[in-house]
N, C-alpha and C. Protein backbone atom coordinates (compact mmCIF):
# COMPACT_ATOMS: atom_id res chain seq x y z
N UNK A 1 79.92 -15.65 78.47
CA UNK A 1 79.71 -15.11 77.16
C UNK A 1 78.47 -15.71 76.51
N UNK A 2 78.58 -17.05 76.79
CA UNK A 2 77.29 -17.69 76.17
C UNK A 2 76.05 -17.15 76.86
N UNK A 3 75.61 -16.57 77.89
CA UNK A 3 74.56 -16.46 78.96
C UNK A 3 74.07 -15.11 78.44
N UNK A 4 75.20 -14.08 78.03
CA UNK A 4 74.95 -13.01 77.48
C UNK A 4 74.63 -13.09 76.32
N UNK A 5 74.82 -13.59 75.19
CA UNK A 5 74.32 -14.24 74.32
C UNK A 5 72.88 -14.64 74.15
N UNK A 6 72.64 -15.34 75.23
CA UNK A 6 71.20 -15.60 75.76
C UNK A 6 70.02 -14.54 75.79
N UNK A 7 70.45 -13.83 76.85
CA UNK A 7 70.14 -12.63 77.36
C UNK A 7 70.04 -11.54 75.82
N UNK A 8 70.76 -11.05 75.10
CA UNK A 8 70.31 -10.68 74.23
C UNK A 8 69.19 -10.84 73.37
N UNK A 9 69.28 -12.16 72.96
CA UNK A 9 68.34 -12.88 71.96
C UNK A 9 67.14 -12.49 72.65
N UNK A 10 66.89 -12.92 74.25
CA UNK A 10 65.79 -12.91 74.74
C UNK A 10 64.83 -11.70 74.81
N UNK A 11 66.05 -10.47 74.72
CA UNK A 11 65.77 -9.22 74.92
C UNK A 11 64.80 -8.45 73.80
N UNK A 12 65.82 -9.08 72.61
CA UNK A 12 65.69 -8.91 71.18
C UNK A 12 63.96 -9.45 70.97
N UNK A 13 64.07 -10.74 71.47
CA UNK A 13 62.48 -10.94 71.20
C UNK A 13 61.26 -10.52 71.67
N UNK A 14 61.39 -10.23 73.08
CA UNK A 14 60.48 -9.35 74.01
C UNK A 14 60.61 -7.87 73.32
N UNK A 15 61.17 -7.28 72.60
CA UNK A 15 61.21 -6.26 72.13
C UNK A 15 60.58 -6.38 70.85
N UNK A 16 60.36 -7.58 69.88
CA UNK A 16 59.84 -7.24 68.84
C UNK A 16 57.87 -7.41 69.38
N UNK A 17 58.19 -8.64 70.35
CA UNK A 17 56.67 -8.84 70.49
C UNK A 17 55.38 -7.66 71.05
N UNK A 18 56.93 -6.86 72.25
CA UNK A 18 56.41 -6.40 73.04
C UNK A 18 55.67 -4.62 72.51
N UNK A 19 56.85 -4.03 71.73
CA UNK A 19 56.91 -2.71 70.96
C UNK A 19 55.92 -2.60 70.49
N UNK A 20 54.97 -3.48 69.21
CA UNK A 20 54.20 -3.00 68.69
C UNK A 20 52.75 -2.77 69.38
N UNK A 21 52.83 -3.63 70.53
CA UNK A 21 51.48 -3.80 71.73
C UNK A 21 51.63 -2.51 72.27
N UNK A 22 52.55 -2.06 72.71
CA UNK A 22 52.78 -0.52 72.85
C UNK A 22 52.71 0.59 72.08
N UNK A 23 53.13 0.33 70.91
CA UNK A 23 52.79 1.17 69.73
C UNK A 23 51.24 1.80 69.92
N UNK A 24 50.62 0.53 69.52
CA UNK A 24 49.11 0.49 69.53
C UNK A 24 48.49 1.32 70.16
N UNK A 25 48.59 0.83 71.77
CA UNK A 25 48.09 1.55 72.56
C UNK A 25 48.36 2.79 72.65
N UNK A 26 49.72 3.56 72.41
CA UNK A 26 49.88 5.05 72.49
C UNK A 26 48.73 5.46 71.09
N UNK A 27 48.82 5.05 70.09
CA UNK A 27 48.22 5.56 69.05
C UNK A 27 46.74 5.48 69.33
N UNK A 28 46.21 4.43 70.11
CA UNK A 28 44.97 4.67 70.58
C UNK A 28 44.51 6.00 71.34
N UNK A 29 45.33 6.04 72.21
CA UNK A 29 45.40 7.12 73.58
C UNK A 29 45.48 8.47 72.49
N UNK A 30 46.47 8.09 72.03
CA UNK A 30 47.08 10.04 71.40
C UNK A 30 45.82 10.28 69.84
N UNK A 31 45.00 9.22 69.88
CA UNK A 31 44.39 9.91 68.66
C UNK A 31 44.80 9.93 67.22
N UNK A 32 45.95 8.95 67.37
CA UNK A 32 46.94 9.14 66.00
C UNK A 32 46.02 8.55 64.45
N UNK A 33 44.95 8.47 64.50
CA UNK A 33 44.64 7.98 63.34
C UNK A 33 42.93 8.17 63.16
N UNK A 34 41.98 8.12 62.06
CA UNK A 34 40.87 8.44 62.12
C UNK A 34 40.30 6.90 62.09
N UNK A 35 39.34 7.04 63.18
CA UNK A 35 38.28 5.53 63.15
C UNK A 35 37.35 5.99 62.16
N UNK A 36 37.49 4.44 61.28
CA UNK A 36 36.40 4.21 60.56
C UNK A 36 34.86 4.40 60.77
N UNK A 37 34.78 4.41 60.24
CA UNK A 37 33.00 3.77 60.24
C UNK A 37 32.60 3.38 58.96
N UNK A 38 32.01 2.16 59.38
CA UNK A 38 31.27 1.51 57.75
C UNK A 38 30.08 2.02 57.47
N UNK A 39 29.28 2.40 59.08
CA UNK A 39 27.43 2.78 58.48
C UNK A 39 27.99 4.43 57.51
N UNK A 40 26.33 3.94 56.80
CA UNK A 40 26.01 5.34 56.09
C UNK A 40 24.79 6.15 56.69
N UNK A 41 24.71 5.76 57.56
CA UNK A 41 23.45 6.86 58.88
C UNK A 41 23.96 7.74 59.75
N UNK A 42 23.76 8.23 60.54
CA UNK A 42 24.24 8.98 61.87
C UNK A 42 23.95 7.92 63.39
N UNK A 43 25.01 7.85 63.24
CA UNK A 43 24.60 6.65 64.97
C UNK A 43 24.58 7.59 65.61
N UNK A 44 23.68 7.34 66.80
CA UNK A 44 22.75 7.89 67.53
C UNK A 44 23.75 7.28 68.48
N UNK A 45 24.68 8.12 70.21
CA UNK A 45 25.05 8.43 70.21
C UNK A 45 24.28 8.92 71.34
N UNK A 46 23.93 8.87 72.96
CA UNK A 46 23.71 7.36 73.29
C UNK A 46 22.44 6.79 72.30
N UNK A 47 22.04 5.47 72.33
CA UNK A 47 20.99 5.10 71.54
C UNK A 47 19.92 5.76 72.55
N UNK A 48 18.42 5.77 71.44
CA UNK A 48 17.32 5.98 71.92
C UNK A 48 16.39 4.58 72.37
N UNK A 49 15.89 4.52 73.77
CA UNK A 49 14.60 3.70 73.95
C UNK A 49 13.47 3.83 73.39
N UNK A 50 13.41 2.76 72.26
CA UNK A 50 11.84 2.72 71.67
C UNK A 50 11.07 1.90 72.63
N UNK A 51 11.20 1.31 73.48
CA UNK A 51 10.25 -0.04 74.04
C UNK A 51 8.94 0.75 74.68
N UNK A 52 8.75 2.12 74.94
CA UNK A 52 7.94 2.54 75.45
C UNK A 52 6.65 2.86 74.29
N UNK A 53 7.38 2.90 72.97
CA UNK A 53 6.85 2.93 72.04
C UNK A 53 6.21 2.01 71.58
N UNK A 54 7.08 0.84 71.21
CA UNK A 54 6.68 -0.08 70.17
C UNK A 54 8.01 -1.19 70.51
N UNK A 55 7.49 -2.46 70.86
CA UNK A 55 8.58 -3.64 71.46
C UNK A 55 8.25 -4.41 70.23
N UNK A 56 9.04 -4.64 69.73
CA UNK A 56 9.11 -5.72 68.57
C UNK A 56 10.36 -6.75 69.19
N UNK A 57 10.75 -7.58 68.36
CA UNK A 57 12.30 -8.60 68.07
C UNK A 57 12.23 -9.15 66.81
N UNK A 58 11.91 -7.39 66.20
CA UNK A 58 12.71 -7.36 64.98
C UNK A 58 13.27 -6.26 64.55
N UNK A 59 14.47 -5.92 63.57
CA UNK A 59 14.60 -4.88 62.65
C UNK A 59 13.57 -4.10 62.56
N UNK A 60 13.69 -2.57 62.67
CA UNK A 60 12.60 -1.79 61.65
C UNK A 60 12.97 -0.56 61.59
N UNK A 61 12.59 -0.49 59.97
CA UNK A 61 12.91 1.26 59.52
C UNK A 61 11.74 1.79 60.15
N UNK A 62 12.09 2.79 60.65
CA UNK A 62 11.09 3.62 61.15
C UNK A 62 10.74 5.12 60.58
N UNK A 63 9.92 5.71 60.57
CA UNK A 63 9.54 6.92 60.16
C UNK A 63 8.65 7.38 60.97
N UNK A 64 8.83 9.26 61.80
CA UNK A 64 7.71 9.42 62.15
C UNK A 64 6.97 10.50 61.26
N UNK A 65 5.60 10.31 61.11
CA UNK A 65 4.97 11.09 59.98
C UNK A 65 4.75 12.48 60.54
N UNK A 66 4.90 13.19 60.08
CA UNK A 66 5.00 14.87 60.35
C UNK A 66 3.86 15.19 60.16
N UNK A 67 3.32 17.04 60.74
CA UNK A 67 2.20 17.40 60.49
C UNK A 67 2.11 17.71 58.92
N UNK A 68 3.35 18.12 58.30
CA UNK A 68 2.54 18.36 56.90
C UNK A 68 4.09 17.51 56.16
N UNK A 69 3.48 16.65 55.03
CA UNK A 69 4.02 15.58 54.15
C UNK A 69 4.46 16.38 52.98
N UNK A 70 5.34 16.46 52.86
CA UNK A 70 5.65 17.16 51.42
C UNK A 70 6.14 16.47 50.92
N UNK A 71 7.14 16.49 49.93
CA UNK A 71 7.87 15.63 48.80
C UNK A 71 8.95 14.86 49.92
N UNK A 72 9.54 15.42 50.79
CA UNK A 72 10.71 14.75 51.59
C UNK A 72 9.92 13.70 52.38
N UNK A 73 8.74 13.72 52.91
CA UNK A 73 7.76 13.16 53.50
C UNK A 73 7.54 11.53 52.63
N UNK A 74 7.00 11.83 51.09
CA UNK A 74 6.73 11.28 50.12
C UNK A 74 7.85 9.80 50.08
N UNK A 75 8.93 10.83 49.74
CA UNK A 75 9.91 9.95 49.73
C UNK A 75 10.28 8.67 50.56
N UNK A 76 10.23 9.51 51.91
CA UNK A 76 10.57 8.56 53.19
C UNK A 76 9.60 7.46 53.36
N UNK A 77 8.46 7.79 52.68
CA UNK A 77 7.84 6.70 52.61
C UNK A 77 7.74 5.67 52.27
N UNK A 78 8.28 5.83 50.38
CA UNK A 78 8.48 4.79 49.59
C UNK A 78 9.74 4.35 49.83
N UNK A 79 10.53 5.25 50.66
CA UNK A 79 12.22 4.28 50.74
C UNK A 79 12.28 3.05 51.47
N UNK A 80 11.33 3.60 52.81
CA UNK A 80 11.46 2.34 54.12
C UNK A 80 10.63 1.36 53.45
N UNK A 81 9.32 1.25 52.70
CA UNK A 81 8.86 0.39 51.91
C UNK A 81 10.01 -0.56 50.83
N UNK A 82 10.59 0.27 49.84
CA UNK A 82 11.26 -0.22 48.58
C UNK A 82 12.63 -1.06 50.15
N UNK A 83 13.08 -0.38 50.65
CA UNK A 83 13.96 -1.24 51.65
C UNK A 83 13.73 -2.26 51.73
N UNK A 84 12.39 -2.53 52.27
CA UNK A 84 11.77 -4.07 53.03
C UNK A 84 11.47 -5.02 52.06
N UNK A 85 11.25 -4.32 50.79
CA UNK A 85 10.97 -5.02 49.90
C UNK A 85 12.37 -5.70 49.25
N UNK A 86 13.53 -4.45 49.22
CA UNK A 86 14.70 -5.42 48.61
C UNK A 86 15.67 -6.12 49.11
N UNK A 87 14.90 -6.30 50.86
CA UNK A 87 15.36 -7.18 51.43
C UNK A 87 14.81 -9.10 51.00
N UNK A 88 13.99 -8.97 49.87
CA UNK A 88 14.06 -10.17 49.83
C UNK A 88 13.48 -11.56 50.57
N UNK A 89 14.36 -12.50 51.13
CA UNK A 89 13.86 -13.25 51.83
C UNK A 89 14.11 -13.05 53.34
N UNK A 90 14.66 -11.77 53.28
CA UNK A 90 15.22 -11.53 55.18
C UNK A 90 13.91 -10.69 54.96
N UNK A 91 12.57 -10.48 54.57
CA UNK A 91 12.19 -9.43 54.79
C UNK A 91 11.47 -9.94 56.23
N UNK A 92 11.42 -10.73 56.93
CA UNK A 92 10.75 -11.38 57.71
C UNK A 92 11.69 -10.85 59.30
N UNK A 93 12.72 -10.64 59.03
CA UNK A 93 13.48 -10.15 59.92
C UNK A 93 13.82 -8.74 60.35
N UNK A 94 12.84 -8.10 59.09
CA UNK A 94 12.69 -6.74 59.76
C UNK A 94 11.37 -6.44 59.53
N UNK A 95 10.89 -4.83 59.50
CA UNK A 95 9.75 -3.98 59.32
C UNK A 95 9.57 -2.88 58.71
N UNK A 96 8.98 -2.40 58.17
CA UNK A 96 8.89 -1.03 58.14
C UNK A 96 7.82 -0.47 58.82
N UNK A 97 8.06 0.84 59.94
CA UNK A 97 6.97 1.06 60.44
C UNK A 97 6.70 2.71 60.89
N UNK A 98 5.84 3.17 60.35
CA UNK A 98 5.27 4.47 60.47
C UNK A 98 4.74 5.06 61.90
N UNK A 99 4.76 5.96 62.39
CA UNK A 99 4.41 6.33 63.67
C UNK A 99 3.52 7.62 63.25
N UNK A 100 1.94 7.12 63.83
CA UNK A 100 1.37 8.34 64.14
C UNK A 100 0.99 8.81 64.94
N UNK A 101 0.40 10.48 65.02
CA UNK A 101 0.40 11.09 66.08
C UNK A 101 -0.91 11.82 65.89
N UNK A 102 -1.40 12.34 66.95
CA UNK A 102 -2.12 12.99 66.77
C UNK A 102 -2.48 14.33 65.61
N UNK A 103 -0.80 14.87 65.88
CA UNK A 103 -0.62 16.14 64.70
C UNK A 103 -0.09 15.39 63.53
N UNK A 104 -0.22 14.01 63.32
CA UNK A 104 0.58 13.63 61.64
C UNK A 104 -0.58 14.06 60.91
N UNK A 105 -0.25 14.42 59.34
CA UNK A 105 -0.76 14.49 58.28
C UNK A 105 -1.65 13.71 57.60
N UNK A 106 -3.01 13.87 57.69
CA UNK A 106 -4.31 12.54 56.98
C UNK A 106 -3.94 12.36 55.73
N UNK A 107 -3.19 13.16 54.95
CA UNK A 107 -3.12 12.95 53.57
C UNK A 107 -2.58 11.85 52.82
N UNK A 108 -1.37 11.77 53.60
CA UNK A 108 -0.68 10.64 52.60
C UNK A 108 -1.12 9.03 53.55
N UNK A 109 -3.02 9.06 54.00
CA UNK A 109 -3.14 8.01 54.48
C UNK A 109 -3.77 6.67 53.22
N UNK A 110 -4.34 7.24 51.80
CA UNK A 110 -3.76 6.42 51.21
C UNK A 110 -3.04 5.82 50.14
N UNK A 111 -1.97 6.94 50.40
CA UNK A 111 -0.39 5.91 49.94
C UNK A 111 -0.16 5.08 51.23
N UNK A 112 -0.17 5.21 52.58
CA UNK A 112 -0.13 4.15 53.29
C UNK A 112 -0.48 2.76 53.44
N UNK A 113 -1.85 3.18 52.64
CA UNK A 113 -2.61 1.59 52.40
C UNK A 113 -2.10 0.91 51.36
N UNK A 114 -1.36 1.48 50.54
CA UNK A 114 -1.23 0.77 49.15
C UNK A 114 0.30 0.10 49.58
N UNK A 115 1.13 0.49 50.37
CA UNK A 115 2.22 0.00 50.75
C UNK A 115 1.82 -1.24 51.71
N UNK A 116 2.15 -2.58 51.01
CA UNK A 116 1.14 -3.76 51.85
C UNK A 116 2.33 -4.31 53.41
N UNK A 117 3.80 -3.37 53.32
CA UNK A 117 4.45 -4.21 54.07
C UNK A 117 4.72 -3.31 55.46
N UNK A 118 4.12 -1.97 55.21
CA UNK A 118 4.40 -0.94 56.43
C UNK A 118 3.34 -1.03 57.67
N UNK A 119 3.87 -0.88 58.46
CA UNK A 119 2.80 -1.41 59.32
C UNK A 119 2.49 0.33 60.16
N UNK A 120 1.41 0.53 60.39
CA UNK A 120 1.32 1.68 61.28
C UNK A 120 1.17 1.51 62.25
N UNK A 121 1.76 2.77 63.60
CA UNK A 121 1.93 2.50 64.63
C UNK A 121 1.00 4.15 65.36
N UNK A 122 -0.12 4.16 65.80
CA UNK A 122 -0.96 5.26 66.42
C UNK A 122 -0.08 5.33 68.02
N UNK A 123 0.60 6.52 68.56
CA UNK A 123 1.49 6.70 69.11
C UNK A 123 0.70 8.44 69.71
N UNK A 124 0.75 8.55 71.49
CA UNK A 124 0.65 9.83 71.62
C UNK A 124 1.73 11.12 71.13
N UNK A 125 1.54 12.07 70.79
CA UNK A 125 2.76 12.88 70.40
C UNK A 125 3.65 13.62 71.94
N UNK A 126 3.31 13.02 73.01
CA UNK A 126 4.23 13.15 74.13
C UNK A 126 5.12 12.20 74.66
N UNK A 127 4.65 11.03 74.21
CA UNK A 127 5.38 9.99 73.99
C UNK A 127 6.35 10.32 73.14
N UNK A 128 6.05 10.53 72.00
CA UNK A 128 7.06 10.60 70.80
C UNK A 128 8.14 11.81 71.41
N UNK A 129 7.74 12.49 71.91
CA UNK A 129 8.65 14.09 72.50
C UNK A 129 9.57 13.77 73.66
N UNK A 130 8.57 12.21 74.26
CA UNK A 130 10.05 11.72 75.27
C UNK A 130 10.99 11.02 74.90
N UNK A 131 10.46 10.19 73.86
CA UNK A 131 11.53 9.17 73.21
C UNK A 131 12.67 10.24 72.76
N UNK A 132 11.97 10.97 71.63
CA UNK A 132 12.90 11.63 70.47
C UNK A 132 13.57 12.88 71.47
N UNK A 133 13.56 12.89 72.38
CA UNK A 133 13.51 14.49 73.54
C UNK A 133 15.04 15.56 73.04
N UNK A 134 16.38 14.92 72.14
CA UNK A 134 17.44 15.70 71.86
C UNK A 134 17.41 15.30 70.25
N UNK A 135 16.87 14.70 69.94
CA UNK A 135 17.09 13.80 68.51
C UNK A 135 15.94 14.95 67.34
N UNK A 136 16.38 15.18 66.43
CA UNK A 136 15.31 15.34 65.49
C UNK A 136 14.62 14.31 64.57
N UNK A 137 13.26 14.80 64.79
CA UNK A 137 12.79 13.24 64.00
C UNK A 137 12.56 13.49 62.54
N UNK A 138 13.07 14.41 62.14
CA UNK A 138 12.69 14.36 60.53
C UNK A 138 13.88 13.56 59.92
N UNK A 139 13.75 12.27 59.94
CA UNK A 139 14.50 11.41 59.27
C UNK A 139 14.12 9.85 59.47
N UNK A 140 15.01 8.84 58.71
CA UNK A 140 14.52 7.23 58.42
C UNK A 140 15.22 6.87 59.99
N UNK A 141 14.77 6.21 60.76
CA UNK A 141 15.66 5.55 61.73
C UNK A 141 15.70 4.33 61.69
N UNK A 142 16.65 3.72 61.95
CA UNK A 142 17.14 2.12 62.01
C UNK A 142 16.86 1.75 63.65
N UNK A 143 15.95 0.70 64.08
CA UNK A 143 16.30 0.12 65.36
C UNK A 143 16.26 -0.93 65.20
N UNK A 144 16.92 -1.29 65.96
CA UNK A 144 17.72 -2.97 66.64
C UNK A 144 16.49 -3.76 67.24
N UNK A 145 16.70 -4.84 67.57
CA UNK A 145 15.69 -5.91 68.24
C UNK A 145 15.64 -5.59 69.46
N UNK A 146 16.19 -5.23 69.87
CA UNK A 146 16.26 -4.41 71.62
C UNK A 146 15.51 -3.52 71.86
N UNK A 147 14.67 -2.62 71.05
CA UNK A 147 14.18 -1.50 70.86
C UNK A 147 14.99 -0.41 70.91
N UNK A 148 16.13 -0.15 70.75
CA UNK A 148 16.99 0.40 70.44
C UNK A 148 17.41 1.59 69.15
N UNK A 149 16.87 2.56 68.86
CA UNK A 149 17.35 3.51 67.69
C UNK A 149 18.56 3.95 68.08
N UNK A 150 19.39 3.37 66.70
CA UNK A 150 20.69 3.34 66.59
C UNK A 150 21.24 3.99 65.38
N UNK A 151 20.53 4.26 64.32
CA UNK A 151 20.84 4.95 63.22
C UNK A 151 19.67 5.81 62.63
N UNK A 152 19.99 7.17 62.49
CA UNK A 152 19.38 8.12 61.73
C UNK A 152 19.69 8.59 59.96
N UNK A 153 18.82 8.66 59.55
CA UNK A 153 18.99 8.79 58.13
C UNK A 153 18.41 9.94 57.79
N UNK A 154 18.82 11.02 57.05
CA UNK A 154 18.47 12.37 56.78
C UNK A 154 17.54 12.30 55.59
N UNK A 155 16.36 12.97 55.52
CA UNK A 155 15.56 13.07 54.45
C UNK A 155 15.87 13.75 53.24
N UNK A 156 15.55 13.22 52.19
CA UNK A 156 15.68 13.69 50.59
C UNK A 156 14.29 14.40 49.94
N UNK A 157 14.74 15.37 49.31
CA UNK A 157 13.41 15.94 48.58
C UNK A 157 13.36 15.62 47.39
N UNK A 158 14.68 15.29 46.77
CA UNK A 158 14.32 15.08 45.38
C UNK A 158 14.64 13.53 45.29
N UNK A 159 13.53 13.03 44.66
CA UNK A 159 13.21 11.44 44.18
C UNK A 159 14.86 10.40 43.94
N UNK A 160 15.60 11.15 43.25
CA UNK A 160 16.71 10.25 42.59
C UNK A 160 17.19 10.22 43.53
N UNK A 161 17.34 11.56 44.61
CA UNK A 161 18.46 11.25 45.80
C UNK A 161 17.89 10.17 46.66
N UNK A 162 16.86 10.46 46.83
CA UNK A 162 15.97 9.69 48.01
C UNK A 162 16.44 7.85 47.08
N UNK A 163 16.13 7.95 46.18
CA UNK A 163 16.79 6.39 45.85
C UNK A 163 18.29 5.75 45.87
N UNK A 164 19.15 6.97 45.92
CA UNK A 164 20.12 6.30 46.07
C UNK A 164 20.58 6.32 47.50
N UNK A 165 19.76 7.18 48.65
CA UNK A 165 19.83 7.23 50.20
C UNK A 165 19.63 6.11 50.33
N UNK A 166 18.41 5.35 49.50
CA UNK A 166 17.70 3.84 50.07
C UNK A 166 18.81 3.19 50.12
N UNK A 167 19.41 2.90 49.00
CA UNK A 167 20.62 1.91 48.62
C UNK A 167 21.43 1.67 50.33
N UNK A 168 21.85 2.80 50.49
CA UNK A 168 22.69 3.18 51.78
C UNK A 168 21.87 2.63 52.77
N UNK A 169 20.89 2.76 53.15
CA UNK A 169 20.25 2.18 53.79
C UNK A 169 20.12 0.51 53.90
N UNK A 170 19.62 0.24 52.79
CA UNK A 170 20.00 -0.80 52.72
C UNK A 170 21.62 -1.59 52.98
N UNK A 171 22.53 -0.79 52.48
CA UNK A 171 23.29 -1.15 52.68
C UNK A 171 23.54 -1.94 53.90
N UNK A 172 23.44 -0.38 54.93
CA UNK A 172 23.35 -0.66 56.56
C UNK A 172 22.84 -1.87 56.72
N UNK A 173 21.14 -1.84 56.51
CA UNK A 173 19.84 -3.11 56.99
C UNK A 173 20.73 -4.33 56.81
N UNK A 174 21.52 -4.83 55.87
CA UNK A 174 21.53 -5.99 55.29
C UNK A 174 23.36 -6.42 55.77
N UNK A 175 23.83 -5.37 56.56
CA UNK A 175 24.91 -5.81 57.19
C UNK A 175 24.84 -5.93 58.47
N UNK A 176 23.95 -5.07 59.29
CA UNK A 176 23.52 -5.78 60.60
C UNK A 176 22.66 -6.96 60.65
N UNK A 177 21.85 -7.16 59.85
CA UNK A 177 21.62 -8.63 59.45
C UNK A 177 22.21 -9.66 59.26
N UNK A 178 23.15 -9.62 58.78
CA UNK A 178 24.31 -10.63 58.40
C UNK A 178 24.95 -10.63 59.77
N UNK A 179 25.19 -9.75 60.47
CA UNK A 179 25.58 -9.65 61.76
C UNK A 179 25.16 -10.28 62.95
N UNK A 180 23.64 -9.90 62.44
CA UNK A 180 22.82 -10.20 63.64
C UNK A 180 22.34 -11.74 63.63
N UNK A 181 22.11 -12.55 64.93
CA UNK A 181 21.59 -13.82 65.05
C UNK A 181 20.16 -13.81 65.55
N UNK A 182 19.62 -12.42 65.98
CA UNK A 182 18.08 -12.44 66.48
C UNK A 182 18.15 -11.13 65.44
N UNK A 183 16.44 -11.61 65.66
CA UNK A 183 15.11 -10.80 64.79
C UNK A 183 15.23 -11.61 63.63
């Protein structure tokens, strides 16, 4: 009687430990619930290789400049700038950096100059067509120290939106930072 006794208890406990490890896993398998996500970009999904581009080991917003700059153009400009800038004292750990091409736009070359923290990057536009080859590039991209584009950010035409996209952006920048131990 006592042994059965035993045997219960033991049963009893392998069942509380064991059930919810099982739980889990069916709910993994069957889909039972929606995964989060904290970014406010589009992860890219597999990532893209920049290293053929541009090898850094650091952070950088990236932008590639289009043949014609309009207001959404405008914007993307001053966001990846105002970014780097309200990063503060991490600004050292990332970049902001522009990609041109043969077909980018001469016009907005100087608002480029007046932005003292963007760095430009002169890039063939077949290069750019292999990197970006399923991806559209009309948007902010986030890459990793790996050379890695990992997050896409959709362009704004009107000014207020485009500032509160930055925010989000930032958001992102400054939590893979905190994350990150390189760049």
């Amino acid at each position: 009687m006592v042994i059965q006794g035993h045997r219960k208890t033991f049963i009893l406990v392998a069942v509380i430990f064991i059930l919810p490890v099982l739980l889990a896993k069916l709910a993994l398998e069957m889909g039972w619930f929606n995964r989060a996500s904290t970014n406010n970009g589009q992860l890219l999904e597999p990532s893209l290789d920049l290293s053929m581009l541009d090898s850094q080991h650091k952070w950088r917003l990236l932008y590639l400049l289009p043949a014609d700059c309009d207001s959404s153009c405008e914007n993307a400009l001053i966001a990846i700038n105002q970014v780097w800038v309200a990063l503060g004292r991490e600004q050292d750990r990332a970049e902001p950096v522009v990609i041109l091409t043969d077909n980018s736009d001469s016009r907005p070359r100087q608002q480029l100059d007046k932005l003292t923290g963007v760095r430009l990057l002169n890039v063939a536009s077949q290069d750019v067509n292999e990197v970006f080859k399923d991806v559209p590039t009309d948007g902010i991209f986030l890459v990793d120290t790996l050379d890695n584009v990992i997050l896409r950010y959709p362009l704004q035409t009107e000014q207020q939106q485009a500032v509160l996209h930055s925010r989000e952006i930032l958001a992102d920048l400054r939590k893979l930072l905190k994350l990150s131990r390189i760049g």
